[in-house]
N, C-alpha and C. Protein backbone atom coordinates (compact mmCIF):
# COMPACT_ATOMS: atom_id res chain seq x y z
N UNK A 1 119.27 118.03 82.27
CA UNK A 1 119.02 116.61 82.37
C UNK A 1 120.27 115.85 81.95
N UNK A 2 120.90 114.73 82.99
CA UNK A 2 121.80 113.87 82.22
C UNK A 2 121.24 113.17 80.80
N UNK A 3 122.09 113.22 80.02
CA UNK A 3 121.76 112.42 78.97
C UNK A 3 122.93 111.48 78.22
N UNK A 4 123.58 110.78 79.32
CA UNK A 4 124.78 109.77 79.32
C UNK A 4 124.03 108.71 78.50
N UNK A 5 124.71 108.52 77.51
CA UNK A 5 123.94 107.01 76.36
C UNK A 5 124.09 106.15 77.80
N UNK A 6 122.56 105.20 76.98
CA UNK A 6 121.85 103.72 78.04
C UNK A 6 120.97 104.32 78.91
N UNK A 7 121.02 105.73 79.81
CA UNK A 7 120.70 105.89 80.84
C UNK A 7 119.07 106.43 80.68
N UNK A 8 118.53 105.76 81.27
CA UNK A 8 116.81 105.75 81.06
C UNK A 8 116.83 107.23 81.69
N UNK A 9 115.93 108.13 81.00
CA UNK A 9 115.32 109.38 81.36
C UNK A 9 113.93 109.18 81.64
N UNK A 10 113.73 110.12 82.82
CA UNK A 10 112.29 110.28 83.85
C UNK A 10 112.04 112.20 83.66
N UNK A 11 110.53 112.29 83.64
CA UNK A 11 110.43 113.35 83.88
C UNK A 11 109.67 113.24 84.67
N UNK A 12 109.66 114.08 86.48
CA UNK A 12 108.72 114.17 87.54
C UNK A 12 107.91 115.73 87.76
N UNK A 13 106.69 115.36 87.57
CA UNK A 13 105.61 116.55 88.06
C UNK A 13 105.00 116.19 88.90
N UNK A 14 103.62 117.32 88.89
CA UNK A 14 102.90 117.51 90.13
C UNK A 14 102.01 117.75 89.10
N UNK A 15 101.03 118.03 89.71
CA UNK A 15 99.60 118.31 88.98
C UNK A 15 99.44 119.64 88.93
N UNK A 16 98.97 120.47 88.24
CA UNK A 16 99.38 122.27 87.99
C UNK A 16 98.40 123.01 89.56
N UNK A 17 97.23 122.02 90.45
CA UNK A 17 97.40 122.82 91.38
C UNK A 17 98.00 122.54 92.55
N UNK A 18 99.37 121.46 92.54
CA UNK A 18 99.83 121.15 94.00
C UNK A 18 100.77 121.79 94.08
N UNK A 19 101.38 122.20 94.81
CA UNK A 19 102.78 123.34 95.32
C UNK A 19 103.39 122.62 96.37
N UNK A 20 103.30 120.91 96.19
CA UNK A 20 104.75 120.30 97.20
C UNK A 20 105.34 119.83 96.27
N UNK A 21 106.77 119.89 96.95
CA UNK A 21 107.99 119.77 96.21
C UNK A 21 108.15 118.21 97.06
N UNK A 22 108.07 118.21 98.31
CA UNK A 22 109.12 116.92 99.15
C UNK A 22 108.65 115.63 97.98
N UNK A 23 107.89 115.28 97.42
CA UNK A 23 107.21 114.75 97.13
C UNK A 23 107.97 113.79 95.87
N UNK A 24 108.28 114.88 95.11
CA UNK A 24 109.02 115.40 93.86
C UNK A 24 110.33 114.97 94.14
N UNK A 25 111.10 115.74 95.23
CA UNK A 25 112.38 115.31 95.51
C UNK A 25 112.68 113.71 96.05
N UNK A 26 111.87 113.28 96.56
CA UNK A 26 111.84 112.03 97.36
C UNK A 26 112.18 111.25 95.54
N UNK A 27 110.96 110.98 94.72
CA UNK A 27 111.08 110.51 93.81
C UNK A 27 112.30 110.48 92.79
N UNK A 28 112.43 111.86 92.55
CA UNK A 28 113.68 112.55 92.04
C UNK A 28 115.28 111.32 92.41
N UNK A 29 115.46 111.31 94.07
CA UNK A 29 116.48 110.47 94.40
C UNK A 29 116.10 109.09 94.54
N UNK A 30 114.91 108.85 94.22
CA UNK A 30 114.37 107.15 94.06
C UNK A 30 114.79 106.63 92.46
N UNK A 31 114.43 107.40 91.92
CA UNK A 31 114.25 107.59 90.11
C UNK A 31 115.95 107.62 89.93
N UNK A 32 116.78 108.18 90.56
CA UNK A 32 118.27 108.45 90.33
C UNK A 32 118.90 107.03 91.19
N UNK A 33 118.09 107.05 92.11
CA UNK A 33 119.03 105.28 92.54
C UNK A 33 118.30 104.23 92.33
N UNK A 34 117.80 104.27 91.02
CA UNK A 34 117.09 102.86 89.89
C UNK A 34 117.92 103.30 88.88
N UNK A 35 118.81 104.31 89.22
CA UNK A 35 119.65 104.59 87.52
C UNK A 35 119.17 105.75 86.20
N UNK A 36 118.11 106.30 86.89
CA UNK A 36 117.69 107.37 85.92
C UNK A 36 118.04 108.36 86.13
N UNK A 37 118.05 108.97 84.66
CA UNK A 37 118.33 110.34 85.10
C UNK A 37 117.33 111.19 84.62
N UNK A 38 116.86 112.16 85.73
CA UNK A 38 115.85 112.67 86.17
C UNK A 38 115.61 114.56 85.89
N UNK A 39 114.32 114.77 85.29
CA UNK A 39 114.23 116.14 84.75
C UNK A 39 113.46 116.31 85.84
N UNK A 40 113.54 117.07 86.81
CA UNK A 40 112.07 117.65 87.65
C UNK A 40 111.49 118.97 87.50
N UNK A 41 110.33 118.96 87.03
CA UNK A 41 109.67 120.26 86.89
C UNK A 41 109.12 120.28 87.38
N UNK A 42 109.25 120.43 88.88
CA UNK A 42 108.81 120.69 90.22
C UNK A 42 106.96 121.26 89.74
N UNK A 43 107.05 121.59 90.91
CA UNK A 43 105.32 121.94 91.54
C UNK A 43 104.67 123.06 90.48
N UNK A 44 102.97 122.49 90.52
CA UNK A 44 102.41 123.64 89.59
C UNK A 44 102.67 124.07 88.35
N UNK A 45 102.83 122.90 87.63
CA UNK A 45 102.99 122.89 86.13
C UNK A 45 102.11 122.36 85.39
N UNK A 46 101.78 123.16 84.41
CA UNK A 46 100.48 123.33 83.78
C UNK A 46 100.68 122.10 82.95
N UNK A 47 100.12 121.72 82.41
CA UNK A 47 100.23 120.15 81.51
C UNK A 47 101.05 120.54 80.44
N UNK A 48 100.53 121.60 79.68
CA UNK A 48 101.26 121.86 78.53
C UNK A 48 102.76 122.07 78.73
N UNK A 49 102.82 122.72 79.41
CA UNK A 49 104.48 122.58 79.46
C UNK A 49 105.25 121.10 79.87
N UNK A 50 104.24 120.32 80.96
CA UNK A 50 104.65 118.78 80.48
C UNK A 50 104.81 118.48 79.64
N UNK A 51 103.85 118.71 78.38
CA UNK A 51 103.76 117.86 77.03
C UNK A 51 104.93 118.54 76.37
N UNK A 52 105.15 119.54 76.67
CA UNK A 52 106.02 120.61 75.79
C UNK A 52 107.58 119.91 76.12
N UNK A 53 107.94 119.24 77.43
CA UNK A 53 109.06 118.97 78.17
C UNK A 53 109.44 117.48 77.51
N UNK A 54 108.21 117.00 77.72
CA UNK A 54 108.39 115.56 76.91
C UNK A 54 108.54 115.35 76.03
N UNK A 55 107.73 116.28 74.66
CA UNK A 55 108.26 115.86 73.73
C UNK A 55 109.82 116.73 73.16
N UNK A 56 110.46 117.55 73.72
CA UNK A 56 111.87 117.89 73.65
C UNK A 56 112.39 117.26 74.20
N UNK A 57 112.40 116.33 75.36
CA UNK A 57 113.40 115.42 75.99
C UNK A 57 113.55 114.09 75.79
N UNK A 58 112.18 113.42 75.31
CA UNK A 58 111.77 112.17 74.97
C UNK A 58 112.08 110.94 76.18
N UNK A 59 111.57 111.43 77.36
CA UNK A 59 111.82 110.54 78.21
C UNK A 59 111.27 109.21 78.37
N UNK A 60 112.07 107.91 79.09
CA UNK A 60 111.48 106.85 79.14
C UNK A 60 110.19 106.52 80.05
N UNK A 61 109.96 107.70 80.79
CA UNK A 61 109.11 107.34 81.87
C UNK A 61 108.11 109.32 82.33
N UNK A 62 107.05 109.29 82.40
CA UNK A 62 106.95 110.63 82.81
C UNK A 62 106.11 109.94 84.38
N UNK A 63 106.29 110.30 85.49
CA UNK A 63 105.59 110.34 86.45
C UNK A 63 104.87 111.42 86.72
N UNK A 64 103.54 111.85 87.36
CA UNK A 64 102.97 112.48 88.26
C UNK A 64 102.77 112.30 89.53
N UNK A 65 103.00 113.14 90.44
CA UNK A 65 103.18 112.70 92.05
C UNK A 65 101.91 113.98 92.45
N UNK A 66 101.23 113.59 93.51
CA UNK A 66 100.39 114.20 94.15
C UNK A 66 99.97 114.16 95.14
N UNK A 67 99.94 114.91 96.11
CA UNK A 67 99.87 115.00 97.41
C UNK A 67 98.69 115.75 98.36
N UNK A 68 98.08 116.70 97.49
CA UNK A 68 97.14 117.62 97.28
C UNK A 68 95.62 117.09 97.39
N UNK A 69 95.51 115.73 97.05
CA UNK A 69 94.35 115.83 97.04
C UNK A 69 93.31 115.48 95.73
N UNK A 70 93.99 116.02 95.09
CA UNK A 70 92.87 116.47 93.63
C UNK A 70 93.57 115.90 92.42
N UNK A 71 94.01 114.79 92.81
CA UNK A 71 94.82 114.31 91.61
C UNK A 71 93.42 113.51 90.56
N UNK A 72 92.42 113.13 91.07
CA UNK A 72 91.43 112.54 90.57
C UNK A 72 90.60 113.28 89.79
N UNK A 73 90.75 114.21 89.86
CA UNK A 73 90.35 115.94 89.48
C UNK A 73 90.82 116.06 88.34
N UNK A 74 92.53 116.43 88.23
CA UNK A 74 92.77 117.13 87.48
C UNK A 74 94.01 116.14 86.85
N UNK A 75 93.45 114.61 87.12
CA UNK A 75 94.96 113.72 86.37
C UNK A 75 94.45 112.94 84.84
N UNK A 76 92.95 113.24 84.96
CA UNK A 76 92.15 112.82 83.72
C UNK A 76 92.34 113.62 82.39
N UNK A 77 92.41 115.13 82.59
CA UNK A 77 93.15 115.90 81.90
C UNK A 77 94.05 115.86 81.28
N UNK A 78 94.65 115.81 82.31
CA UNK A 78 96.65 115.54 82.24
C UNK A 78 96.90 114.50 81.15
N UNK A 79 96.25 113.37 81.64
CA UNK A 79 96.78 112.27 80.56
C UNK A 79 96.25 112.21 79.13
N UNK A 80 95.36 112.99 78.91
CA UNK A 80 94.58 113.09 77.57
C UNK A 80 95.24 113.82 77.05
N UNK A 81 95.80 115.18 77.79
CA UNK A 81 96.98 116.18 76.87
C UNK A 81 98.30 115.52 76.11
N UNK A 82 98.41 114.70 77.44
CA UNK A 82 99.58 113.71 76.85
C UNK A 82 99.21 112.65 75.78
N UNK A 83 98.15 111.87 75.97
CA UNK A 83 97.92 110.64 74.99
C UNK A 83 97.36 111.35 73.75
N UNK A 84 96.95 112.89 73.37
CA UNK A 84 96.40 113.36 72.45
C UNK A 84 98.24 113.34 71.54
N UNK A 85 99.00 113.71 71.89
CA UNK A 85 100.19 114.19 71.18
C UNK A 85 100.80 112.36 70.72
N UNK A 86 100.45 112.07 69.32
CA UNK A 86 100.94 110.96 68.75
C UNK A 86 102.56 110.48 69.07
N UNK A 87 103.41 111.57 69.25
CA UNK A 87 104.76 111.48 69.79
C UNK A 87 104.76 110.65 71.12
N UNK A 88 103.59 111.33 72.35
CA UNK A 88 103.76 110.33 73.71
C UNK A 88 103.00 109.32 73.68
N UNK A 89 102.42 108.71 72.48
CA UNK A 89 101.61 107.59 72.83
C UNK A 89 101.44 106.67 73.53
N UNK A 90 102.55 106.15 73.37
CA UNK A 90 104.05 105.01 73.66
C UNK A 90 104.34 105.13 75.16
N UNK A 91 105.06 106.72 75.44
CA UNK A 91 105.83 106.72 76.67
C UNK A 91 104.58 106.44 77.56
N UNK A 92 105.33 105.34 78.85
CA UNK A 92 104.96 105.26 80.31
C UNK A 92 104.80 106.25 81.07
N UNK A 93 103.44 106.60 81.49
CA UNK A 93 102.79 107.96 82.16
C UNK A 93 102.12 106.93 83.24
N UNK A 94 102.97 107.04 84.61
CA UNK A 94 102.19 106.67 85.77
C UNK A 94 101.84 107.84 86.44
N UNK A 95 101.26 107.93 87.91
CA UNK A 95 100.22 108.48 88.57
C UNK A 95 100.18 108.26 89.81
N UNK A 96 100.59 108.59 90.93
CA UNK A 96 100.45 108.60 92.50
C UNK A 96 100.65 109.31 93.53
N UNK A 97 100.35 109.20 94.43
CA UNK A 97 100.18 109.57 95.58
C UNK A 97 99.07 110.07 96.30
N UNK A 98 98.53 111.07 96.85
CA UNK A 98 97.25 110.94 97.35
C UNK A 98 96.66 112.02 96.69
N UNK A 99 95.49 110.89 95.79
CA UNK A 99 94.71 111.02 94.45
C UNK A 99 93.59 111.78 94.84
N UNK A 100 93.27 111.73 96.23
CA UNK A 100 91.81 112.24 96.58
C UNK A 100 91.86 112.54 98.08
N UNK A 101 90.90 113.58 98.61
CA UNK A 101 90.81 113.65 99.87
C UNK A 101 90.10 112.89 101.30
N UNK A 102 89.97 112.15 100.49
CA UNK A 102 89.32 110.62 101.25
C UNK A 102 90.15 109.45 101.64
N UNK A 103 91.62 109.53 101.44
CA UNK A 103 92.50 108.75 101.72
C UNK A 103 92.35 107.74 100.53
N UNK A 104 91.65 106.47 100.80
CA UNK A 104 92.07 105.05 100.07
C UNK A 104 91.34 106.12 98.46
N UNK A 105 91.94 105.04 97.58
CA UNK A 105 91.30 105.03 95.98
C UNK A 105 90.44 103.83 95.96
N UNK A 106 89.47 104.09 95.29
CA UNK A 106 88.55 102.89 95.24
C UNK A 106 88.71 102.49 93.92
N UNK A 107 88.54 101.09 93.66
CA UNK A 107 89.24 100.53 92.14
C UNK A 107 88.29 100.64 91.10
N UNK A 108 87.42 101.48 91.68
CA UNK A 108 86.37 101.82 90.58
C UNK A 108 87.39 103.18 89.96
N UNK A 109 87.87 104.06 90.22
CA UNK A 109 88.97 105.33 90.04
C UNK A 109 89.88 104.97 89.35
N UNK A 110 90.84 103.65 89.71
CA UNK A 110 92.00 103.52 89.38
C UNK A 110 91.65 102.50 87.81
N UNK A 111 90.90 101.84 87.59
CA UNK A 111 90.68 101.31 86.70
C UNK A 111 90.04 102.61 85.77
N UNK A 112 89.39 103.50 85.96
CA UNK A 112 89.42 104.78 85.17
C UNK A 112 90.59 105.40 84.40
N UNK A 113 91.18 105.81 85.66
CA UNK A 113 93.05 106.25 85.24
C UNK A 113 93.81 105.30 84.50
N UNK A 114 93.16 104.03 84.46
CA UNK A 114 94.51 102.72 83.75
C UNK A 114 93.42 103.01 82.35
N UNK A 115 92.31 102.93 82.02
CA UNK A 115 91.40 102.83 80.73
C UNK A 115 91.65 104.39 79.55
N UNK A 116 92.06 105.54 80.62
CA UNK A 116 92.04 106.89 80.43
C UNK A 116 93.92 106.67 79.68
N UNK A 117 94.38 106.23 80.13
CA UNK A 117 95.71 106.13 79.78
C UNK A 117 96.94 106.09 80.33
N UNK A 118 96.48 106.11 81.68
CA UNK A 118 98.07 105.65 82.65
C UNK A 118 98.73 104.80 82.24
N UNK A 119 99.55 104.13 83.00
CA UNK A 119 100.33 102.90 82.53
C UNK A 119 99.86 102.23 84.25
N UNK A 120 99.95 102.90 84.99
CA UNK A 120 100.24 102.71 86.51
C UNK A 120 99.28 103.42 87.23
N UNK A 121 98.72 103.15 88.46
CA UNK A 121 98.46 103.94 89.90
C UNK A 121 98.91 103.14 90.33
N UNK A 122 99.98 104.15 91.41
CA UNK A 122 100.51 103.85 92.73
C UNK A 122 99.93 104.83 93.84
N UNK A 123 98.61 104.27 94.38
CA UNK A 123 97.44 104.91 95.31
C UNK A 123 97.60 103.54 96.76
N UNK A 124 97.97 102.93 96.31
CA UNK A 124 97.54 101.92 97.91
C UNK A 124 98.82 102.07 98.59
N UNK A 125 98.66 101.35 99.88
CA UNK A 125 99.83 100.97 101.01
C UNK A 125 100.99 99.96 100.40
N UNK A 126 100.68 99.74 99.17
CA UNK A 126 101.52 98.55 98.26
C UNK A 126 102.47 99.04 97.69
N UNK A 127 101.81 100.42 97.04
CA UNK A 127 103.02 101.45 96.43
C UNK A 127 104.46 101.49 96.24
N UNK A 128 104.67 101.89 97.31
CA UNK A 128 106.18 101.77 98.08
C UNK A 128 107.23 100.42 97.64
N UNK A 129 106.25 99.14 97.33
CA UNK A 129 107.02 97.91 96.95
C UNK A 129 106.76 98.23 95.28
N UNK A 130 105.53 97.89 94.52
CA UNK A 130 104.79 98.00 93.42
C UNK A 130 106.07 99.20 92.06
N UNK A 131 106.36 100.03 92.53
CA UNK A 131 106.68 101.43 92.19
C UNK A 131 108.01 100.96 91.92
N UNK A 132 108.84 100.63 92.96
CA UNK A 132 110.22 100.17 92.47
C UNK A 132 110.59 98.71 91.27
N UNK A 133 109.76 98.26 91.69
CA UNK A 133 109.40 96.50 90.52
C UNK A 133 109.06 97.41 88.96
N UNK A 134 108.42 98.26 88.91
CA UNK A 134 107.40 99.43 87.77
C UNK A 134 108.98 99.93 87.11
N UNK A 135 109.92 100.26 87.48
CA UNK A 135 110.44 101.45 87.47
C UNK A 135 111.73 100.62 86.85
N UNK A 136 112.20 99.16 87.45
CA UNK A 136 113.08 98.20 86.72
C UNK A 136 112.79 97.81 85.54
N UNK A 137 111.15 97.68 85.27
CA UNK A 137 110.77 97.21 84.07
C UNK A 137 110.66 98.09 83.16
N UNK A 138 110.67 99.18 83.16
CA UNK A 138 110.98 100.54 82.28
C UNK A 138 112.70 100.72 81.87
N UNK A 139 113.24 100.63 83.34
CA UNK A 139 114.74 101.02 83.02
C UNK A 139 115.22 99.31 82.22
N UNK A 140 114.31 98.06 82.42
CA UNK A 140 114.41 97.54 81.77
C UNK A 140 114.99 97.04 79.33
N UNK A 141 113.10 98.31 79.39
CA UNK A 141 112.76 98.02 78.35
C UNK A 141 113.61 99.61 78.06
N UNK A 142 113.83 100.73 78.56
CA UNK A 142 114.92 101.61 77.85
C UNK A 142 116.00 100.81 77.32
N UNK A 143 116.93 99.92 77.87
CA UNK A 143 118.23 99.27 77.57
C UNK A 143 118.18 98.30 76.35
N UNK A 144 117.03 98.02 76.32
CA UNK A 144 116.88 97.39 75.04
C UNK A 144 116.43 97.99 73.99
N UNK A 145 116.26 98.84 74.29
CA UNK A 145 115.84 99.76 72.91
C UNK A 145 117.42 100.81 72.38
């Protein structure tokens, strides 16, 4: 991982049962041209080793990307492993891509994931704008800290 002083750190996963990468990489060079510098622990990573990654790297931002399907499944988990460890309380843990196999998220879900402990879902056609505005205000509040 770069770790050039100022430069906001991201860590990008997947949910431990998706096995796409494009997903990951797309973000990876989105996350690097907002100025971060970016840990990816690509596809099929079990949470714990998230939590394990985060709290050795102390990044400004952890994303989950999902493509699979079953992010609604298995992202409720995810974030409790993380919000259980007093160290990530704090850090920004967003959540997107396609959460379920039904296409849209219904805001009965996403208001779950924001109460459960996200910071973010990026689930709608808005995303794409929403995500980059998300991602200034992080690399924001890193620079001031």
């Amino acid at each position: 991982m770069d770790t050039k002083v100022g430069k906001p750190r991201a860590v990008v996963c997947t949910i431990a049962s998706d096995a796409h990468t494009w997903n990951l990489m797309f973000l990876q060079l989105l996350l690097e041209d907002h100025g971060f510098a970016v840990h990816n622990l690509g596809s099929c990573v079990p949470v714990v080793e998230v939590v394990d990654c985060c709290l050795r790297e102390r990044p400004h931002l952890l994303v989950l990307s999902t493509v699979n399907g079953h992010g609604l499944i298995e992202a409720p988990g995810f974030i409790q492993a993380v919000r259980n460890r007093t160290e990530l309380r704090s850090l920004p843990v967003v959540v997107g891509g396609k959460l379920n196999v039904d296409g849209a998220v219904p805001d009965d879900d996403v208001r779950n994931l924001l109460r459960l402990g996200f910071d973010a879902v990026f689930a709608s056609a808005a995303a794409a704008e929403e995500f980059p505005r998300f991602l200034a205000h992080v690399g924001q509040a890193a620079a001031a800290n």
